[in-house]
N, C-alpha and C. Protein backbone atom coordinates (compact mmCIF):
# COMPACT_ATOMS: atom_id res chain seq x y z
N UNK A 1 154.73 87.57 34.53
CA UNK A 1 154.00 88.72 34.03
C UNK A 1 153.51 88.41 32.62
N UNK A 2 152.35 88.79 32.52
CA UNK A 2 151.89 88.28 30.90
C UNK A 2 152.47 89.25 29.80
N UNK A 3 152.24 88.97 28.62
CA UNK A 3 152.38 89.64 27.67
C UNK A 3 152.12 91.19 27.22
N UNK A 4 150.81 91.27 27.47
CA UNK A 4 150.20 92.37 27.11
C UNK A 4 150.88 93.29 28.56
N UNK A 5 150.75 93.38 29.52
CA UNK A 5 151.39 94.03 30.49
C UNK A 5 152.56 94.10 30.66
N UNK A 6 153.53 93.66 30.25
CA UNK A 6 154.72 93.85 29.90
C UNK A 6 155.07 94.43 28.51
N UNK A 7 154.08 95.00 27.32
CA UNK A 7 154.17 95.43 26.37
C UNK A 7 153.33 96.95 26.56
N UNK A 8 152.70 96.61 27.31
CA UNK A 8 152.13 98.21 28.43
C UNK A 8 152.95 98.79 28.76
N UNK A 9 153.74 98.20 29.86
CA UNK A 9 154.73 98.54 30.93
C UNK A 9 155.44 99.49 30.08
N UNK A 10 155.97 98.76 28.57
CA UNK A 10 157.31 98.60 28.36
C UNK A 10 157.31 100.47 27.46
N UNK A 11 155.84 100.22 27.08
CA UNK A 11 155.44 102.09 26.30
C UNK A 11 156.12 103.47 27.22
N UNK A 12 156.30 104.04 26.49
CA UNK A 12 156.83 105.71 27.37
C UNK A 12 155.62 106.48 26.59
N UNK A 13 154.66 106.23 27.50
CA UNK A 13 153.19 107.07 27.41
C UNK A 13 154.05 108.64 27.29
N UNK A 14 153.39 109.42 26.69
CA UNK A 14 153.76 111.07 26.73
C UNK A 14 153.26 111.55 27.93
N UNK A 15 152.01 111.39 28.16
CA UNK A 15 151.21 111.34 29.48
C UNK A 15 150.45 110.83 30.25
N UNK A 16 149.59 111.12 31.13
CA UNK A 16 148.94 110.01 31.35
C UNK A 16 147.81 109.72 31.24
N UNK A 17 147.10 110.41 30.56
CA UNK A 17 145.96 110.59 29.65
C UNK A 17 146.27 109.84 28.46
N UNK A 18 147.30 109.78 27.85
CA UNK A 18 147.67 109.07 26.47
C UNK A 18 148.02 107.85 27.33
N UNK A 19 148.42 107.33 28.51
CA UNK A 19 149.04 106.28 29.05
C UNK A 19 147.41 105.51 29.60
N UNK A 20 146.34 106.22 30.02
CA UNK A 20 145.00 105.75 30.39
C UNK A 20 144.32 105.47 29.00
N UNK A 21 144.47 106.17 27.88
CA UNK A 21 143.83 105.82 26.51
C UNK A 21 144.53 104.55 25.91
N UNK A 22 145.65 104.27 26.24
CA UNK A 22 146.38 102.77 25.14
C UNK A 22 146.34 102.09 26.38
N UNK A 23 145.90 101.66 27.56
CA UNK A 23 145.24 100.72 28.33
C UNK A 23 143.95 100.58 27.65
N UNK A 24 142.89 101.51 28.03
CA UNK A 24 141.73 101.65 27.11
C UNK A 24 141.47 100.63 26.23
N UNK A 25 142.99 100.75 25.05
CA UNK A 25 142.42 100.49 24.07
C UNK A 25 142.99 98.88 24.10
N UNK A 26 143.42 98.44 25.09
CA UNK A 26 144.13 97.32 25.29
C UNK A 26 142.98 96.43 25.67
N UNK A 27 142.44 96.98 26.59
CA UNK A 27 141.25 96.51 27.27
C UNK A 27 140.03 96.34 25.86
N UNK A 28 139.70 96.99 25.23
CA UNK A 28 139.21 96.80 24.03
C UNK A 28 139.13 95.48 22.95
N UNK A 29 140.82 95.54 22.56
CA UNK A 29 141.31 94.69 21.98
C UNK A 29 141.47 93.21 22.90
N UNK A 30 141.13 93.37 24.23
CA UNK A 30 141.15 92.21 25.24
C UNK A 30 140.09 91.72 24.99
N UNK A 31 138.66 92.45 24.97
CA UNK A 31 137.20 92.31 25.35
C UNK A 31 137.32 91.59 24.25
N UNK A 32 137.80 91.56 22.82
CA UNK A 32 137.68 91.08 22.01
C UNK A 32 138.21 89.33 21.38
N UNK A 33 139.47 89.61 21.86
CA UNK A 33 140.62 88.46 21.62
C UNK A 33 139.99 87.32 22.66
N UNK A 34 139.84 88.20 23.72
CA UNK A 34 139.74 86.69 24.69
C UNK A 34 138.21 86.15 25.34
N UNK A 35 137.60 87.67 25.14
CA UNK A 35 136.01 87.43 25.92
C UNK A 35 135.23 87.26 24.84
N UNK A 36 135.50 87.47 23.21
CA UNK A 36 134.39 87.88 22.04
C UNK A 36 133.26 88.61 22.27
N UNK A 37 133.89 89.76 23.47
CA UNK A 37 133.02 90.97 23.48
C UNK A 37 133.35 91.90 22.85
N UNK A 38 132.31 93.02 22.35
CA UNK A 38 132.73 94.62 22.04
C UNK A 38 132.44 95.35 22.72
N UNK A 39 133.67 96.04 23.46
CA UNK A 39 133.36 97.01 24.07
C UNK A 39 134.05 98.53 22.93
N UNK A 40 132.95 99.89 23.24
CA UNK A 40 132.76 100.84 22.07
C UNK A 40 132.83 101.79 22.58
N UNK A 41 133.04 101.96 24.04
CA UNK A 41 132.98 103.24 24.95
C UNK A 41 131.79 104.04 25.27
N UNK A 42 130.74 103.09 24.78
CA UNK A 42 129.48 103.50 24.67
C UNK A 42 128.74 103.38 26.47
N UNK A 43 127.79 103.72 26.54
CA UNK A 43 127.24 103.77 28.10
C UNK A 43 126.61 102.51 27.98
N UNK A 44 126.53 101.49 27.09
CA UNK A 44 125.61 100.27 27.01
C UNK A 44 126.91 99.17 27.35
N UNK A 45 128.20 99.66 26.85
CA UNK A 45 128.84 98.13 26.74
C UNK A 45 129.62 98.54 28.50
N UNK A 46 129.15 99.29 29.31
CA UNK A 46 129.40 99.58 30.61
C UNK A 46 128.97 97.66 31.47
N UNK A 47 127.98 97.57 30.78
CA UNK A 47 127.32 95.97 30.90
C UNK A 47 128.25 94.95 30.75
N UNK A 48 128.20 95.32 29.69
CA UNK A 48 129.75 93.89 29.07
C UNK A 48 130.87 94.04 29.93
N UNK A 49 131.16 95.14 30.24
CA UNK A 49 132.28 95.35 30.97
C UNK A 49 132.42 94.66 32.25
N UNK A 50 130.95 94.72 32.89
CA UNK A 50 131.09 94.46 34.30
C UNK A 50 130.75 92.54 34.06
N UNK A 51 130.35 92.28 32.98
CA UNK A 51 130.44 91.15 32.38
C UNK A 51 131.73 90.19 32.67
N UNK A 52 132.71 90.75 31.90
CA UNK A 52 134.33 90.82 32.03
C UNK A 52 134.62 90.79 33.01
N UNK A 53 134.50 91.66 33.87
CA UNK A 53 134.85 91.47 35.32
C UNK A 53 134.43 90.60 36.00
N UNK A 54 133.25 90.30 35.83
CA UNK A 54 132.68 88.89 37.24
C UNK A 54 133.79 87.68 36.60
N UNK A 55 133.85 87.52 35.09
CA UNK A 55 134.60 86.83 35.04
C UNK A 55 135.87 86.25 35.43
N UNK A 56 136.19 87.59 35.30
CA UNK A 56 138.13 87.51 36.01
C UNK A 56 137.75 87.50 37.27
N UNK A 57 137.16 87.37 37.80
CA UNK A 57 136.96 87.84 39.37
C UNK A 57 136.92 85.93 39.95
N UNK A 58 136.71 85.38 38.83
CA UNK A 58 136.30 83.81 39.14
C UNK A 58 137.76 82.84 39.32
N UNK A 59 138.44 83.76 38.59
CA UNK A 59 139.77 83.16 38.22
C UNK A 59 140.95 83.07 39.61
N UNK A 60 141.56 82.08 39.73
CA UNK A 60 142.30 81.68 41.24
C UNK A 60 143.69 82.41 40.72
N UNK A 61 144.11 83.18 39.39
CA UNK A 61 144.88 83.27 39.26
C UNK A 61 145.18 84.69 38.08
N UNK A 62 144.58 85.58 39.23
CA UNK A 62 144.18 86.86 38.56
C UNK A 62 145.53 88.47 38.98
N UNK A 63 146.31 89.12 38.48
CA UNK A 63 146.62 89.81 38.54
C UNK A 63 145.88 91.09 38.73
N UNK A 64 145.55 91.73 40.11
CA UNK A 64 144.73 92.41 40.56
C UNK A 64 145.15 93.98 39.91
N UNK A 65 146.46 94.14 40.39
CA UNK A 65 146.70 95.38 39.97
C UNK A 65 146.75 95.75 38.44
N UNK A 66 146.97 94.96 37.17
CA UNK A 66 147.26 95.19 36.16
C UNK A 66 145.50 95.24 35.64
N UNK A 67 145.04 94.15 36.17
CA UNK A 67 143.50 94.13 35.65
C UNK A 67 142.54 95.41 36.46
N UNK A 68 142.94 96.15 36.76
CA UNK A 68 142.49 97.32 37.34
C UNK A 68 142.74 98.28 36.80
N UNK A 69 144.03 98.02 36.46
CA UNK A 69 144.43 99.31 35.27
C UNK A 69 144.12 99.04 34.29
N UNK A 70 144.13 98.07 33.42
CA UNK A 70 143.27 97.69 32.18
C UNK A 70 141.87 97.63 31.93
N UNK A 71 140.97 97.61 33.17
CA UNK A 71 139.71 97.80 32.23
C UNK A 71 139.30 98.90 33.96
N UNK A 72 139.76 99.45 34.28
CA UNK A 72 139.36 100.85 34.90
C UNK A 72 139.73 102.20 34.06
N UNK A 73 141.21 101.26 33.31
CA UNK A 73 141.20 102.83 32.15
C UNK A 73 139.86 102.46 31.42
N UNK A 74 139.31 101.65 31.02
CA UNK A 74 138.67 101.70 29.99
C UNK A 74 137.25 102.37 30.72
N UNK A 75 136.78 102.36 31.99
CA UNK A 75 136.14 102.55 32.70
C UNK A 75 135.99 104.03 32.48
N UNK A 76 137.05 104.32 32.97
CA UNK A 76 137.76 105.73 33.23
C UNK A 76 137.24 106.97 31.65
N UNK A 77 137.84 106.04 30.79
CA UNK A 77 137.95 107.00 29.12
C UNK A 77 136.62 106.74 29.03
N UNK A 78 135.51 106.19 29.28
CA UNK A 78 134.25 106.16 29.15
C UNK A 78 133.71 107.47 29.56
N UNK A 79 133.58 107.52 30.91
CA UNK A 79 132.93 109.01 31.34
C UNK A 79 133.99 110.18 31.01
N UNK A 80 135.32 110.24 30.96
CA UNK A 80 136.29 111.30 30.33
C UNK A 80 135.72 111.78 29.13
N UNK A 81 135.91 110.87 28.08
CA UNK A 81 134.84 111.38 27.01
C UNK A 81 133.29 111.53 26.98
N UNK A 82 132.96 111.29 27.82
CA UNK A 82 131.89 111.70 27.90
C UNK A 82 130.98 112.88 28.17
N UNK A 83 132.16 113.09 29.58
CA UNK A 83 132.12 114.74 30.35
C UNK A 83 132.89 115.42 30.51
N UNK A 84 133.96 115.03 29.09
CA UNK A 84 135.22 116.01 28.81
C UNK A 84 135.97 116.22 29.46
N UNK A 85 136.15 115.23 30.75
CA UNK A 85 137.05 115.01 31.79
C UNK A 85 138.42 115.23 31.60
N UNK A 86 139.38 115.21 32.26
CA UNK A 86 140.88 114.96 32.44
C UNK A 86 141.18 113.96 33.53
N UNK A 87 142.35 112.80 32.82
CA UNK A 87 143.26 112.07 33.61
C UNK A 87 143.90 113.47 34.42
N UNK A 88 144.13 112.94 36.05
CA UNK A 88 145.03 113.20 36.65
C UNK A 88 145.43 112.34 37.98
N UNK A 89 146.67 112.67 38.61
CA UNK A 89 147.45 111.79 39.46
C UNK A 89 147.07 112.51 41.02
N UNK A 90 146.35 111.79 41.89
CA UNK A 90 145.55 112.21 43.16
C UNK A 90 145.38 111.68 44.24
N UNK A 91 145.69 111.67 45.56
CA UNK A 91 145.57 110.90 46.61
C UNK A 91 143.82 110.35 46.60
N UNK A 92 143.95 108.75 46.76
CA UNK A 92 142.97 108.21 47.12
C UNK A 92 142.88 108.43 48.27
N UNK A 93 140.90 108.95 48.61
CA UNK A 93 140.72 109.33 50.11
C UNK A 93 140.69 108.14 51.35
N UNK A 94 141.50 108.17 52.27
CA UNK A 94 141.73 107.09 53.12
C UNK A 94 142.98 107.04 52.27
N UNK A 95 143.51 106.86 51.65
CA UNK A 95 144.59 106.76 51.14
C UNK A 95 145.95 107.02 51.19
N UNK A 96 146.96 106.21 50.92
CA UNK A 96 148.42 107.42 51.09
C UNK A 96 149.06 107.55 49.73
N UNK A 97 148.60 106.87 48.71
CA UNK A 97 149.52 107.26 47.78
C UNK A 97 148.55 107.71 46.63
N UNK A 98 149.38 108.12 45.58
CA UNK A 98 148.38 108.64 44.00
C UNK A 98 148.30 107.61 43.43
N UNK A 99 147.05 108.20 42.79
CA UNK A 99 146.32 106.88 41.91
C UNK A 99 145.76 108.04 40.68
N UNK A 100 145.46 107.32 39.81
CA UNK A 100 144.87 108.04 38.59
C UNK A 100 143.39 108.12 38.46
N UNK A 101 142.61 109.51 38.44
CA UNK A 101 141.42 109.64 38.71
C UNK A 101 140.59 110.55 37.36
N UNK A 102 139.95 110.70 37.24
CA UNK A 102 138.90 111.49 36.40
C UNK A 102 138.54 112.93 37.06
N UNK A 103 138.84 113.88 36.43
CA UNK A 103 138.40 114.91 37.31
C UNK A 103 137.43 115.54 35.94
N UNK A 104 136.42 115.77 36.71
CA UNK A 104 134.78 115.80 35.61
C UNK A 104 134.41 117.08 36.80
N UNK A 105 134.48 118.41 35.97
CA UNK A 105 133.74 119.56 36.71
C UNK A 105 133.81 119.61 38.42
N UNK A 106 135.05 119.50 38.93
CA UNK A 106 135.56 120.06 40.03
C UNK A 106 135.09 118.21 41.07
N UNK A 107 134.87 117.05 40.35
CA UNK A 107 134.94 115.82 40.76
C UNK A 107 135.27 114.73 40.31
N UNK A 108 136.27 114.48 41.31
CA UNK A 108 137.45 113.45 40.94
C UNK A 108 136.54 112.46 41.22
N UNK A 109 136.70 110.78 40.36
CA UNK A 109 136.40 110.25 39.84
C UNK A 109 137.60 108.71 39.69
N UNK A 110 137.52 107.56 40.59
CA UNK A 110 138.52 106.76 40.56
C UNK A 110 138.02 105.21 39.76
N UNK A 111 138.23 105.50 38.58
CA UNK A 111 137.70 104.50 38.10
C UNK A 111 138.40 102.93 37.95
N UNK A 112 139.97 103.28 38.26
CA UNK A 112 140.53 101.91 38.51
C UNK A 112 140.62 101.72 39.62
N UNK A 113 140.11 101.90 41.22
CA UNK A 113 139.90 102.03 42.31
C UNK A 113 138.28 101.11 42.06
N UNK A 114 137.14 101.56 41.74
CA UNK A 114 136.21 100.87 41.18
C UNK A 114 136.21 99.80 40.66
N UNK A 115 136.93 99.79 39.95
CA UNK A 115 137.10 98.15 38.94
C UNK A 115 138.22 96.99 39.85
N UNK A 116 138.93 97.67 40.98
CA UNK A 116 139.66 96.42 41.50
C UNK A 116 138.28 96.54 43.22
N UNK A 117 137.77 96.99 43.37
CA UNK A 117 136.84 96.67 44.27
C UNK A 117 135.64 95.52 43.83
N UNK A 118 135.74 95.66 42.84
CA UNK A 118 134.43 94.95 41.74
C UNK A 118 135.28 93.58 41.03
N UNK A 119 136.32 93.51 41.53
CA UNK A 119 137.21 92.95 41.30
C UNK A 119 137.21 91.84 43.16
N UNK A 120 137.33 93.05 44.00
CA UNK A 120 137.45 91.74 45.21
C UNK A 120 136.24 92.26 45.75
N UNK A 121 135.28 93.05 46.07
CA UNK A 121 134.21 92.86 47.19
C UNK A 121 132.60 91.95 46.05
N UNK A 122 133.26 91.74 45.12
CA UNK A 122 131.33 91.05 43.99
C UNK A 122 130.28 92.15 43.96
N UNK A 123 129.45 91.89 43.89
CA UNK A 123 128.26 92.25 43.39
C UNK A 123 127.74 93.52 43.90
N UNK A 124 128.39 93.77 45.35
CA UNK A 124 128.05 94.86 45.65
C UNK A 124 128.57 96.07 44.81
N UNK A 125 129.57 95.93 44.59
CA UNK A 125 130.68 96.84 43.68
C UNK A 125 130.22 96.97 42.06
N UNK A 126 128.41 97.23 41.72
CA UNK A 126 128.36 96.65 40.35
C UNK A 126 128.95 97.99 39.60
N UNK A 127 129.63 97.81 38.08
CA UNK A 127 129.93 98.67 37.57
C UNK A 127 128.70 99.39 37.18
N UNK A 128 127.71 98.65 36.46
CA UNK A 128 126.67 99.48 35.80
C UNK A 128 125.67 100.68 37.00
N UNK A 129 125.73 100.02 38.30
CA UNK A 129 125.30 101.17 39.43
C UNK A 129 125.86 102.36 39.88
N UNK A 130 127.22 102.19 39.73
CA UNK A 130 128.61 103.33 39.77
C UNK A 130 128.37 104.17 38.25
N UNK A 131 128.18 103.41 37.14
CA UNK A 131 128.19 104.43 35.88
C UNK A 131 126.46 105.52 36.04
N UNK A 132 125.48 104.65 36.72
CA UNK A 132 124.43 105.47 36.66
C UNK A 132 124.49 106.10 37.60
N UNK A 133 124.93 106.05 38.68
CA UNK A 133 125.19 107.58 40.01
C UNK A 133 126.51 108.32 38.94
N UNK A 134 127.07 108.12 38.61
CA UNK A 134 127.92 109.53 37.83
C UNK A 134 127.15 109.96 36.94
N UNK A 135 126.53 109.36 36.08
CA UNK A 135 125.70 110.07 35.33
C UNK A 135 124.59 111.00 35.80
N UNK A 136 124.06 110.34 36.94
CA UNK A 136 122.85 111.14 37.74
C UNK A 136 123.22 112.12 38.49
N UNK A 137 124.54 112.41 38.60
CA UNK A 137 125.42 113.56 39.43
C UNK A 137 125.86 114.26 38.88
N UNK A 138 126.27 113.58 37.71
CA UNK A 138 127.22 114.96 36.41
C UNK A 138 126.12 115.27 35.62
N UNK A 139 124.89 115.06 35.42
CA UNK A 139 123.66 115.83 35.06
C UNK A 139 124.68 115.33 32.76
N UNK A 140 124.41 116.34 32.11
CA UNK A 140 124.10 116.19 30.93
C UNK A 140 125.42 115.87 30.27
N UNK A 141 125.61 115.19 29.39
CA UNK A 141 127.57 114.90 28.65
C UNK A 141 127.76 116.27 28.35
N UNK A 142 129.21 116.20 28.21
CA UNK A 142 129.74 117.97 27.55
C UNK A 142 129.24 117.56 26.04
N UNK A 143 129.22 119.08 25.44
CA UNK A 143 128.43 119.24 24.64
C UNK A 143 130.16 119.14 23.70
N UNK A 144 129.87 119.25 22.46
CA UNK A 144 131.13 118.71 21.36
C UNK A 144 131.08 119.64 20.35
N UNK A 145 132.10 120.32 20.15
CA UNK A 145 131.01 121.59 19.07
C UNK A 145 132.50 121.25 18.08
């Protein structure tokens, strides 16, 4: 088990919204240390992101589940803040167990479900096509007053 995921693991998140934000920010501090990308939570570095991913996706020696949770939270806190979303814990459809989803105005939203598909099916799975159908569905960001 690497480092950083065992220093994940090892946190007692308060919740899991605070437990999806310090992945986030792990994934951040990843984009940085190891890819010399910035990712800003911005709708542009959605690019870089999926950047990151083809990469790991190349690798014969990739931890699927941890790298799903690490840059699907980051996936995830992208449109959350964006459309004032909430983390919550939800059966994936076809599914039997909970997974952590985005619920954005009465639609749940699986963004580390996304990132390990984009992870094993390629190109079809692009992130930046998934961020512009949510955007084109959730219509305008919440407003921030």
């Amino acid at each position: 088990m690497n480092k950083l995921r065992q220093k994940l693991e090892a946190q007692a998140f308060p919740t899991l919204g605070a437990m999806m934000e310090g992945y986030a920010e792990a994934a951040v501090e990843t984009a940085k240390k190891e890819y010399r990308q910035t990712l800003d939570y911005s709708a542009e570095s959605i690019n870089t992101l999926d950047e990151i991913i083809v990469l790991l996706s190349e690798s014969l020696d990739i931890d699927l589940d941890f790298e799903s949770r690490l840059w699907g939270s980051y996936l995830g806190e992208v449109i959350r803040t964006r459309y004032a979303g909430m983390w919550e814990m939800t059966q994936y459809p076809g599914g039997q167990v909970a997974v952590p989803a985005v619920e954005v105005r009465g639609s749940r939203l699986f963004p580390l479900m996304k990132v390990y598909r984009r992870l094993t099916n390629g190109e079809e799975e692009d992130l930046r096509t998934f961020y512009n159908m949510v955007t084109e569905r959730l219509g305008n960001p919440a407003q921030v007053n």
